[in-house]
Protein backbone atom coordinates (compact mmCIF):
# COMPACT_ATOMS: atom_id res chain seq x y z
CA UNK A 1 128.11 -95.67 166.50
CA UNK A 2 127.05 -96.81 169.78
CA UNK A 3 128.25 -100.11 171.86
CA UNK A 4 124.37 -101.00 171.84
CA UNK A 5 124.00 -100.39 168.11
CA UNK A 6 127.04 -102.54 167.40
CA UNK A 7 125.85 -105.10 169.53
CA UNK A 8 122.53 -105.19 168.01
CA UNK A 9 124.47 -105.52 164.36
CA UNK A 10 126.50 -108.16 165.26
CA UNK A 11 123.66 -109.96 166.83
CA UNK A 12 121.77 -109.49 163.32
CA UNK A 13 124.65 -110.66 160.90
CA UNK A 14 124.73 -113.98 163.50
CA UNK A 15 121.26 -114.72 162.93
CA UNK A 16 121.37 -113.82 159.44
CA UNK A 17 124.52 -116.53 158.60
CA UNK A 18 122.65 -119.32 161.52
CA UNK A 19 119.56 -119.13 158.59
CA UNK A 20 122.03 -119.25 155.86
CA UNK A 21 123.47 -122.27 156.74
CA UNK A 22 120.12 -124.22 157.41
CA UNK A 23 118.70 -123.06 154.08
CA UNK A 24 121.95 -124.90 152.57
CA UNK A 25 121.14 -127.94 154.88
CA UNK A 26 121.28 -131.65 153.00
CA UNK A 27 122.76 -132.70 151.33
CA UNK A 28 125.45 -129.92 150.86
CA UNK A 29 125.99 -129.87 154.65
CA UNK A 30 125.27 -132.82 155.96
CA UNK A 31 124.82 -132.29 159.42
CA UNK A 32 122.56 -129.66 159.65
CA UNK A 33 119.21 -131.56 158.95
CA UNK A 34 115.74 -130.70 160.62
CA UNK A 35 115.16 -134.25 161.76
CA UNK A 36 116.17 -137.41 161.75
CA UNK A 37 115.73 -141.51 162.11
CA UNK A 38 117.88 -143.47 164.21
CA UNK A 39 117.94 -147.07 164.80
CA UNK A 40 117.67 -147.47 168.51
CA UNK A 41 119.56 -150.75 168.69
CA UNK A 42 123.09 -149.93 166.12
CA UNK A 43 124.34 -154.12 166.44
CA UNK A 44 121.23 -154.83 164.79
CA UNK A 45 122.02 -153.03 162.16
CA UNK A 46 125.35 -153.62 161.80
CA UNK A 47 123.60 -157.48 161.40
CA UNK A 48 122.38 -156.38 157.79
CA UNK A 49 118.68 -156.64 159.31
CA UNK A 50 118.49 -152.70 158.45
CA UNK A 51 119.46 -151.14 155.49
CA UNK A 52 120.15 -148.08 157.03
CA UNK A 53 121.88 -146.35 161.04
CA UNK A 54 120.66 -143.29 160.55
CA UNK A 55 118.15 -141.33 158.11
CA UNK A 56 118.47 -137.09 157.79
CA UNK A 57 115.80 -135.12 156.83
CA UNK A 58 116.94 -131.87 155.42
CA UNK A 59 115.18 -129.00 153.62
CA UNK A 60 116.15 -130.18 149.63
CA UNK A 61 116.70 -133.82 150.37
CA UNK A 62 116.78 -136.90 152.75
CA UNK A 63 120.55 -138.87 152.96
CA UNK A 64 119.94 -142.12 154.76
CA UNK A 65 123.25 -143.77 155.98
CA UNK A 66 124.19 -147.60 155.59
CA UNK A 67 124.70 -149.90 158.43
CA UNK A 68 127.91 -151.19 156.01
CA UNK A 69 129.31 -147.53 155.72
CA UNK A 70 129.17 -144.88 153.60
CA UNK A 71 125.12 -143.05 152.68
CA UNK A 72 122.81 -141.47 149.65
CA UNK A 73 120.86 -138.87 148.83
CA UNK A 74 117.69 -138.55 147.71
CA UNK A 75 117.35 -136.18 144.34
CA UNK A 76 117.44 -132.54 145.44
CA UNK A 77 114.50 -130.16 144.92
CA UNK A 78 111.55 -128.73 146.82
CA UNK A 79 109.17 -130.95 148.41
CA UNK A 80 110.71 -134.50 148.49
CA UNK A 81 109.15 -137.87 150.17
CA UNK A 82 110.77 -139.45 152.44
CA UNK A 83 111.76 -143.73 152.29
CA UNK A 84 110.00 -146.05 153.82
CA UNK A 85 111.32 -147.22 156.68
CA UNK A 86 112.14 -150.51 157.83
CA UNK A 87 112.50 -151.85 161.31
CA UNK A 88 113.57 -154.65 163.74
CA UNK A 89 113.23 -155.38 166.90
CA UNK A 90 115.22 -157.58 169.13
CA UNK A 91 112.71 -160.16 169.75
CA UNK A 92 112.43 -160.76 165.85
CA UNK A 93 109.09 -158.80 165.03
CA UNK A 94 109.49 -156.93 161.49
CA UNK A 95 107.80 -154.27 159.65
CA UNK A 96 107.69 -150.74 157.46
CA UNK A 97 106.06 -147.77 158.14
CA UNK A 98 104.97 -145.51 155.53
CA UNK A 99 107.15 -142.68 154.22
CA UNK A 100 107.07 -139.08 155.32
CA UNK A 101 104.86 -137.58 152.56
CA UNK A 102 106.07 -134.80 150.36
CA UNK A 103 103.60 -132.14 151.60
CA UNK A 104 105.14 -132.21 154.98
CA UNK A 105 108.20 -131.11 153.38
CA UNK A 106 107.45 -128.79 151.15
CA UNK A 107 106.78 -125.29 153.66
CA UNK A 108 110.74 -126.02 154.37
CA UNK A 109 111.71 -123.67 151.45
CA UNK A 110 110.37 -121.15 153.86
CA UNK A 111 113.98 -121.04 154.96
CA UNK A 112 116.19 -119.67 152.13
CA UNK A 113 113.10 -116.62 152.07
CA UNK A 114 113.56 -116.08 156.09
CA UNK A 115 117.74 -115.77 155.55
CA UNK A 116 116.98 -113.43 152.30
CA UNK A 117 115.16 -111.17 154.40
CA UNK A 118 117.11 -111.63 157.56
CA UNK A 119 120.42 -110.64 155.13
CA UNK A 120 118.41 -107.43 153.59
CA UNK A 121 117.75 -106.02 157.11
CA UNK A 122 121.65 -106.17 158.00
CA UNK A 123 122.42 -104.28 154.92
CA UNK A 124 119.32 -101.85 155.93
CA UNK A 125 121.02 -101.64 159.48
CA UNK A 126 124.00 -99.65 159.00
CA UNK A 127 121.58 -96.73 156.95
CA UNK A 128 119.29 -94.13 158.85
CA UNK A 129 116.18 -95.72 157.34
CA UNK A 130 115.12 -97.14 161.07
CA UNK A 131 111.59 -97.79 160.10
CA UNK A 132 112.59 -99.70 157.06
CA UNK A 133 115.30 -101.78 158.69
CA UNK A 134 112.68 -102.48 161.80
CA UNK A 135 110.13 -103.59 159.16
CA UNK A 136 112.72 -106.21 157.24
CA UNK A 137 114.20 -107.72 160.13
CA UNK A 138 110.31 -108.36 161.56
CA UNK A 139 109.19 -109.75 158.40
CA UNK A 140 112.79 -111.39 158.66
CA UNK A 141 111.47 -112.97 162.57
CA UNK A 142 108.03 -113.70 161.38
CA UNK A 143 109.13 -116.04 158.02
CA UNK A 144 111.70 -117.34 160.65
CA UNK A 145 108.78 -117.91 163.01
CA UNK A 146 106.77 -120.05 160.11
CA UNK A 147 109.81 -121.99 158.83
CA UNK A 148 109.98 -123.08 162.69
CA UNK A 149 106.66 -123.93 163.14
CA UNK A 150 107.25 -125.90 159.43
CA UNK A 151 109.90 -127.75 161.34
CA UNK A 152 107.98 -128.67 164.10
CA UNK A 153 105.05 -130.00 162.31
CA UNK A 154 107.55 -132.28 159.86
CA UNK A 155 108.95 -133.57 162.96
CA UNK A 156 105.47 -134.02 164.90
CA UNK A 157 104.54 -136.19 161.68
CA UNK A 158 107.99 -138.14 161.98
CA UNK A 159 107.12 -138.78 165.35
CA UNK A 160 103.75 -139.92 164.95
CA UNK A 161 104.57 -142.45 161.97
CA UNK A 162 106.86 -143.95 164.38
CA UNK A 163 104.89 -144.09 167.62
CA UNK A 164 103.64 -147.22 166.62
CA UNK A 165 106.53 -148.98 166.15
CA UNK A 166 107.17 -151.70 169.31
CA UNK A 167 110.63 -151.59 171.80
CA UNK A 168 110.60 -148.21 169.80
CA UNK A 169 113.46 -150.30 167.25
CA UNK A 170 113.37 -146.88 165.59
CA UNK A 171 112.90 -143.46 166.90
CA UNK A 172 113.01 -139.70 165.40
CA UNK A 173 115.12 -136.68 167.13
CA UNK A 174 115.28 -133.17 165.94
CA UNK A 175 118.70 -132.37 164.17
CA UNK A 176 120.82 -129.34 164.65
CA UNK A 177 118.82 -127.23 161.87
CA UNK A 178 115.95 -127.59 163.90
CA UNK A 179 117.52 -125.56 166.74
CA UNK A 180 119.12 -123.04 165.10
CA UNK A 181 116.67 -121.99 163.69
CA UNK A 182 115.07 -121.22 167.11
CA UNK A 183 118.51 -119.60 168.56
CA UNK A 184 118.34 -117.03 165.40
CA UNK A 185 114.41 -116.51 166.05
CA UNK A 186 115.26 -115.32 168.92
CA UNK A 187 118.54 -113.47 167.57
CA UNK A 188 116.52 -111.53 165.21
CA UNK A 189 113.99 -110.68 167.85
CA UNK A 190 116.55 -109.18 170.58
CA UNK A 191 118.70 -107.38 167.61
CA UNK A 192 115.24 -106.07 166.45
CA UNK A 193 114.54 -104.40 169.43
CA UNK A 194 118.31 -103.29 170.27
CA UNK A 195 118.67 -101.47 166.76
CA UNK A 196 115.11 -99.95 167.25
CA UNK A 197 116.34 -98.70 170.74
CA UNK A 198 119.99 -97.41 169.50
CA UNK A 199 118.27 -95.71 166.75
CA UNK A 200 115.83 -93.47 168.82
CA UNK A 201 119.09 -92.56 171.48
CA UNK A 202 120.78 -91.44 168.31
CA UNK A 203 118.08 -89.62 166.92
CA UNK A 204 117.04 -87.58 170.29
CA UNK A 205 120.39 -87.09 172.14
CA UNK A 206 119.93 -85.34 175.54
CA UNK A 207 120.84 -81.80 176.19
CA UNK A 208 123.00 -80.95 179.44
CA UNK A 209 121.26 -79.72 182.33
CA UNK A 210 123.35 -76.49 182.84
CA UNK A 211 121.93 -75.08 178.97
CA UNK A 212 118.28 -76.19 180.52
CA UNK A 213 118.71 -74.25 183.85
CA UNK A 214 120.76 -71.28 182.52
CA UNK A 215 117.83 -70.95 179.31
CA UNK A 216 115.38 -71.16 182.36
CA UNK A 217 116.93 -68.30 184.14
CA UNK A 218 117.28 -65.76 181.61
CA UNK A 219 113.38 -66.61 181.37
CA UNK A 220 112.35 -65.68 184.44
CA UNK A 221 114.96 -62.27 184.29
CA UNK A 222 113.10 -60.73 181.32
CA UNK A 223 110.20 -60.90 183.59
């Protein structure tokens, strides 16, 4: 096995377990969420004018932590809506903007299907069956791809409910899931094409150049 092919493995196993853990996400791991709320101004919070510091949206569920301490969970299962959310601002305006609807949550089960065929392509990898293995781990980029551009469009909604909302008293950031899901995109691109590449050296290895010339000279002796 070849330095490149090895390299191309290991880069594979990373991105499958970087898809693994987001398709855990909330509320098992709590810090791996797609996107989240944060209350731009914390003392105001910490005032009991907010219920909440900071809200997580995750794949299964939304956790929404207290101002006082400690957080819950909304019920786990596929396609959730998020809480409405209440704001602040420092010159005493007030208000609630509508949750983040359930159909902009939904296309995040994507996820768990992108790291099942992400972890079917490493098994695939270590067996001569290169045109299999180069078939799962692009159907393995291309879910990826979709569960990304799932992610972008929740937080694109987050954002817009919120761009309304004066002295922006609350604001929405993307969350660590949202990233690395990009960094093992473009892990299972690069191992794609390094596995595709190891496998052809392997399968046509070159011949030294003394058999060539010597092969070439009893050719032109018989004539």
């Amino acid at each position: 096995m070849t330095p490149l092919r090895i390299s191309g493995i290991v880069l594979l196993f990373i991105a499958f377990f970087l898809n693994f853990l987001v398709s855990i996400s909330l509320p098992t791991i709590s810090t791996l969420e797609i996107a989240q709320v944060v209350v731009a101004n914390p003392e105001l919070a910490k005032q009991d004018k907010f219920g909440f510091l900071t809200i997580r949206y995750g794949i299964w569920a939304y956790c929404a932590y207290a101002a006082a301490g400690g957080h819950a969970c909304s019920p786990t299962g596929h396609g959730y809506m998020g809480p409405p959310l209440g704001w602040f601002t420092e010159t005493g305006q007030t208000g609630i903007v509508d949750p983040l609807a359930a159909s902009w949550t939904r296309g995040l089960a994507i996820h768990p299907v992108a790291s099942g065929f992400a972890f079917i392509a490493f098994c695939l990898v270590f067996t001569k069956h290169t045109l299999v293995t180069s078939l799962m781990t692009a159907l393995a980029a291309v879910l990826t791809l979709l569960a990304y551009a799932v992610d972008i469009a929740m937080y694109a909604e987050l954002h817009h409910l919120l761009s309304d909302v004066p002295e922006h008293a609350i604001q929405s950031r993307t969350g660590p899931g949202f990233w690395l899901t990009l960094v093992s995109l473009v892990l299972l691109i690069v191992a794609g094409v390094i596995n595709l590449i190891s496998h052809r050296k392997e399968g046509y290895p070159s011949y030294p150049m003394s058999d060539v010339k010597s092969s070439w000279l009893r050719f032109f002796k018989r004539n």
